[in-house]
N, C-alpha and C. Protein backbone atom coordinates (compact mmCIF):
# COMPACT_ATOMS: atom_id res chain seq x y z
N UNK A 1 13.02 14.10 -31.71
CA UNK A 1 12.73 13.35 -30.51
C UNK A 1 13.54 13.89 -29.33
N UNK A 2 14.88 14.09 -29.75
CA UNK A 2 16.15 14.54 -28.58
C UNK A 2 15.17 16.28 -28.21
N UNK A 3 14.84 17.03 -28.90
CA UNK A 3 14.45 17.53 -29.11
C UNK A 3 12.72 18.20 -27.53
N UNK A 4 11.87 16.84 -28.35
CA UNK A 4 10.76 16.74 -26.57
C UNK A 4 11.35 16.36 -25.82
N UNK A 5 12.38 15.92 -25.31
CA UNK A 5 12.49 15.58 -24.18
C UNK A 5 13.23 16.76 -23.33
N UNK A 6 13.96 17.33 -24.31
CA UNK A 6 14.92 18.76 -24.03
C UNK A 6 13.91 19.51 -23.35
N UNK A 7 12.52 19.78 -24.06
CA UNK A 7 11.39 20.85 -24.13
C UNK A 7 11.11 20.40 -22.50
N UNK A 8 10.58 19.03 -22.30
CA UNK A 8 9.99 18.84 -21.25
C UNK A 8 10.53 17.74 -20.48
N UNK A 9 11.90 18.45 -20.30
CA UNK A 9 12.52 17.59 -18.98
C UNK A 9 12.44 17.51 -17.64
N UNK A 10 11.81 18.66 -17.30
CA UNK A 10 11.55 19.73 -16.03
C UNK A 10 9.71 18.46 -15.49
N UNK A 11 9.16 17.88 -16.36
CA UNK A 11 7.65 18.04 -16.45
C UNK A 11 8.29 15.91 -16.49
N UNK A 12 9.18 15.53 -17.23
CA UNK A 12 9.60 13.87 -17.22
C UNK A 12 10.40 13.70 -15.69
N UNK A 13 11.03 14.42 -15.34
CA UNK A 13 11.59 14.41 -14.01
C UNK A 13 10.63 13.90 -12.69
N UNK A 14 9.76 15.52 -13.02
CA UNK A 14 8.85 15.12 -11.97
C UNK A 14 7.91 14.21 -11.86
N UNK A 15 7.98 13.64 -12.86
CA UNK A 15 6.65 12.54 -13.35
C UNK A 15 7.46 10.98 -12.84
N UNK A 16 8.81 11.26 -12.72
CA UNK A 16 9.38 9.78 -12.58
C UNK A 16 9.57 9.42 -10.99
N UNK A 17 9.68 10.83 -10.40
CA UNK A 17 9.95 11.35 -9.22
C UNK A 17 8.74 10.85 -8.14
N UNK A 18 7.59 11.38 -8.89
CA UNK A 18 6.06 10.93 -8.06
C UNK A 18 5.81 9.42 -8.15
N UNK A 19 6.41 8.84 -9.19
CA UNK A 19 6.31 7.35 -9.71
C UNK A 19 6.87 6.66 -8.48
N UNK A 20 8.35 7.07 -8.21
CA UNK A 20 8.88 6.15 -7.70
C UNK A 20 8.25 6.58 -6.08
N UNK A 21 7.58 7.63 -5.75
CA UNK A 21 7.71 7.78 -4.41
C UNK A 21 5.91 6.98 -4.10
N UNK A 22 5.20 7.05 -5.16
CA UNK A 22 3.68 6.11 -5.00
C UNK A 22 4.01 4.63 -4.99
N UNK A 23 5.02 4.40 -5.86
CA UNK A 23 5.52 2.83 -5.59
C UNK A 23 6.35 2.25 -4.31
N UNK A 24 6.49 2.94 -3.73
CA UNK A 24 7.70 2.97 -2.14
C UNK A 24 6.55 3.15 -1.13
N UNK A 25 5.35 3.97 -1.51
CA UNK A 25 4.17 3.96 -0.52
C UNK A 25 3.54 2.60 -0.55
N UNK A 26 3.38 2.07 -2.12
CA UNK A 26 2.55 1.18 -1.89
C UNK A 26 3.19 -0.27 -1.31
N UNK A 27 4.59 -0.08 -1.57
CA UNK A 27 5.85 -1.49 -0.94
C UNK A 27 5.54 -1.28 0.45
N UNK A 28 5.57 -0.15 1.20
CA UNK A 28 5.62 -0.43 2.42
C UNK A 28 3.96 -0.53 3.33
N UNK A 29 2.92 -0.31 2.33
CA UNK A 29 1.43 -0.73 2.25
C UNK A 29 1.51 -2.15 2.66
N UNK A 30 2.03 -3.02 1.83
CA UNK A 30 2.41 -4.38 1.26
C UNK A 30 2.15 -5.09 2.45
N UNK A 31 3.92 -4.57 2.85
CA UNK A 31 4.77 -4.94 4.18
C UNK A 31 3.69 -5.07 5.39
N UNK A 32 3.94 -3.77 5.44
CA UNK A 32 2.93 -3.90 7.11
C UNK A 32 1.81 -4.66 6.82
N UNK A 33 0.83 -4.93 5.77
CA UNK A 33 -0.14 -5.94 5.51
C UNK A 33 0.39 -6.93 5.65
N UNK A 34 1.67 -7.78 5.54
CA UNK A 34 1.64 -9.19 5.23
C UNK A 34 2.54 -9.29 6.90
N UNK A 35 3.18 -8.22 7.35
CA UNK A 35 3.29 -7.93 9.18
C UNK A 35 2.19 -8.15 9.99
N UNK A 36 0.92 -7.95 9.38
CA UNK A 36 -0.19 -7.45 10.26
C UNK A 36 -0.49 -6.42 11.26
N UNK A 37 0.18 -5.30 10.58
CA UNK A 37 0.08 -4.07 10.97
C UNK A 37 -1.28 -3.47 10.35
N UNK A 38 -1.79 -2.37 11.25
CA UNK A 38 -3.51 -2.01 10.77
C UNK A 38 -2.75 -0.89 9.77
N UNK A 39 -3.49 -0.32 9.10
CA UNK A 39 -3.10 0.95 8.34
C UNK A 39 -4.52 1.84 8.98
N UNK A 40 -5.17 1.83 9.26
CA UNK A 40 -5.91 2.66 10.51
C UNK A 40 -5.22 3.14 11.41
N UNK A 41 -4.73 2.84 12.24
CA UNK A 41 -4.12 3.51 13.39
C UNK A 41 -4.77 3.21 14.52
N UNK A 42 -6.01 2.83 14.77
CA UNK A 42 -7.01 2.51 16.14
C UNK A 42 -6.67 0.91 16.14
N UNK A 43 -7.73 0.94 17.39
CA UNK A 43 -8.06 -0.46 17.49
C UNK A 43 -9.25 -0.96 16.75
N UNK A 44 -9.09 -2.07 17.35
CA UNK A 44 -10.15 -3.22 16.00
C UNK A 44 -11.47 -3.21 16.69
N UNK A 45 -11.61 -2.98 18.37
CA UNK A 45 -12.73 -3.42 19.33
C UNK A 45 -13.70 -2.55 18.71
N UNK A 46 -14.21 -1.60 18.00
CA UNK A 46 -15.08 -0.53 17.88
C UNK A 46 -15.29 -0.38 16.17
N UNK A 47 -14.73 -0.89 15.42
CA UNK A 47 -14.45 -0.71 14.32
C UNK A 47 -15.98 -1.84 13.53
N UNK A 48 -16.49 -0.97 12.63
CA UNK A 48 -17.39 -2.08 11.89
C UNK A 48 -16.87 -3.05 10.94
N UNK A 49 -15.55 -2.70 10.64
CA UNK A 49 -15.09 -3.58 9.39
C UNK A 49 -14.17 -4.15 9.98
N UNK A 50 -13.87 -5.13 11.16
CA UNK A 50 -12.79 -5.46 11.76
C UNK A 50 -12.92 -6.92 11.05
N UNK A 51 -14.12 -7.45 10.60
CA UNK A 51 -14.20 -9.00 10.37
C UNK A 51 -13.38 -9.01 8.60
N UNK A 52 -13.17 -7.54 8.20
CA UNK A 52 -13.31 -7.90 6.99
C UNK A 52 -11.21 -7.97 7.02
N UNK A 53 -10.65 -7.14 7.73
CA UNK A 53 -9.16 -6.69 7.90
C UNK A 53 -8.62 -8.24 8.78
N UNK A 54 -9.13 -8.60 10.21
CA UNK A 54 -8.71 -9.74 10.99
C UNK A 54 -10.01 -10.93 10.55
N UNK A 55 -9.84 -12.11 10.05
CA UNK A 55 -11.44 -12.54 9.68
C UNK A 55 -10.88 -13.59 11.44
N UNK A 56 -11.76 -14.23 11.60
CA UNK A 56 -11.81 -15.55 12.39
C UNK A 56 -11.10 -16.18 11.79
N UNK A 57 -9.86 -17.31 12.73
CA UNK A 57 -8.91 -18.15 12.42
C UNK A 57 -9.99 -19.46 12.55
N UNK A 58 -10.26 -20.07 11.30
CA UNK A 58 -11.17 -21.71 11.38
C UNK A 58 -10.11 -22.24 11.91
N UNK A 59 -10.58 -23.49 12.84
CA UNK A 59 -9.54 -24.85 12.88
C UNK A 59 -10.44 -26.07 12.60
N UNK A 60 -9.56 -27.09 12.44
CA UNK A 60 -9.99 -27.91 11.87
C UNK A 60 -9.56 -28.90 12.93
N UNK A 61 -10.31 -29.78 13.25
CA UNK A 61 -11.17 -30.49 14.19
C UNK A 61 -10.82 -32.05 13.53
N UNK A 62 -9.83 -33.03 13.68
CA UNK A 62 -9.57 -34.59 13.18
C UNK A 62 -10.83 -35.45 13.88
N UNK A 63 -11.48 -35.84 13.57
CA UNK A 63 -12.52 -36.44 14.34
C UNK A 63 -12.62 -38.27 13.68
């Protein structure tokens, strides 16, 4: 066992390496989503999928 890991330490390194740097992409994915930051980069005025990213704020109406 001590043995594979000796063989392919070079190949577990880099594999832990890409791990942690796709998980740090997707934390700061997260973030700016729950910020309300676009991950587009434009504006929303021109965009076809703007209803699906900002929807309409309902209010609710005591009557």
């Amino acid at each position: 066992m001590l043995e594979f890991f000796m063989n392919h330490l070079a190949t577990i390194l880099i594999c832990l390496v890409l791990i942690v740097i796709v998980a740090l992409i997707i934390r700061k994915l997260i973030l700016d989503r729950k910020r309300g930051k676009s991950s587009c980069g434009c504006g929303c005025q021109d965009c076809p999928g703007a209803s699906f990213c900002h929807p309409a704020n309902k209010t609710h109406t005591n009557q």
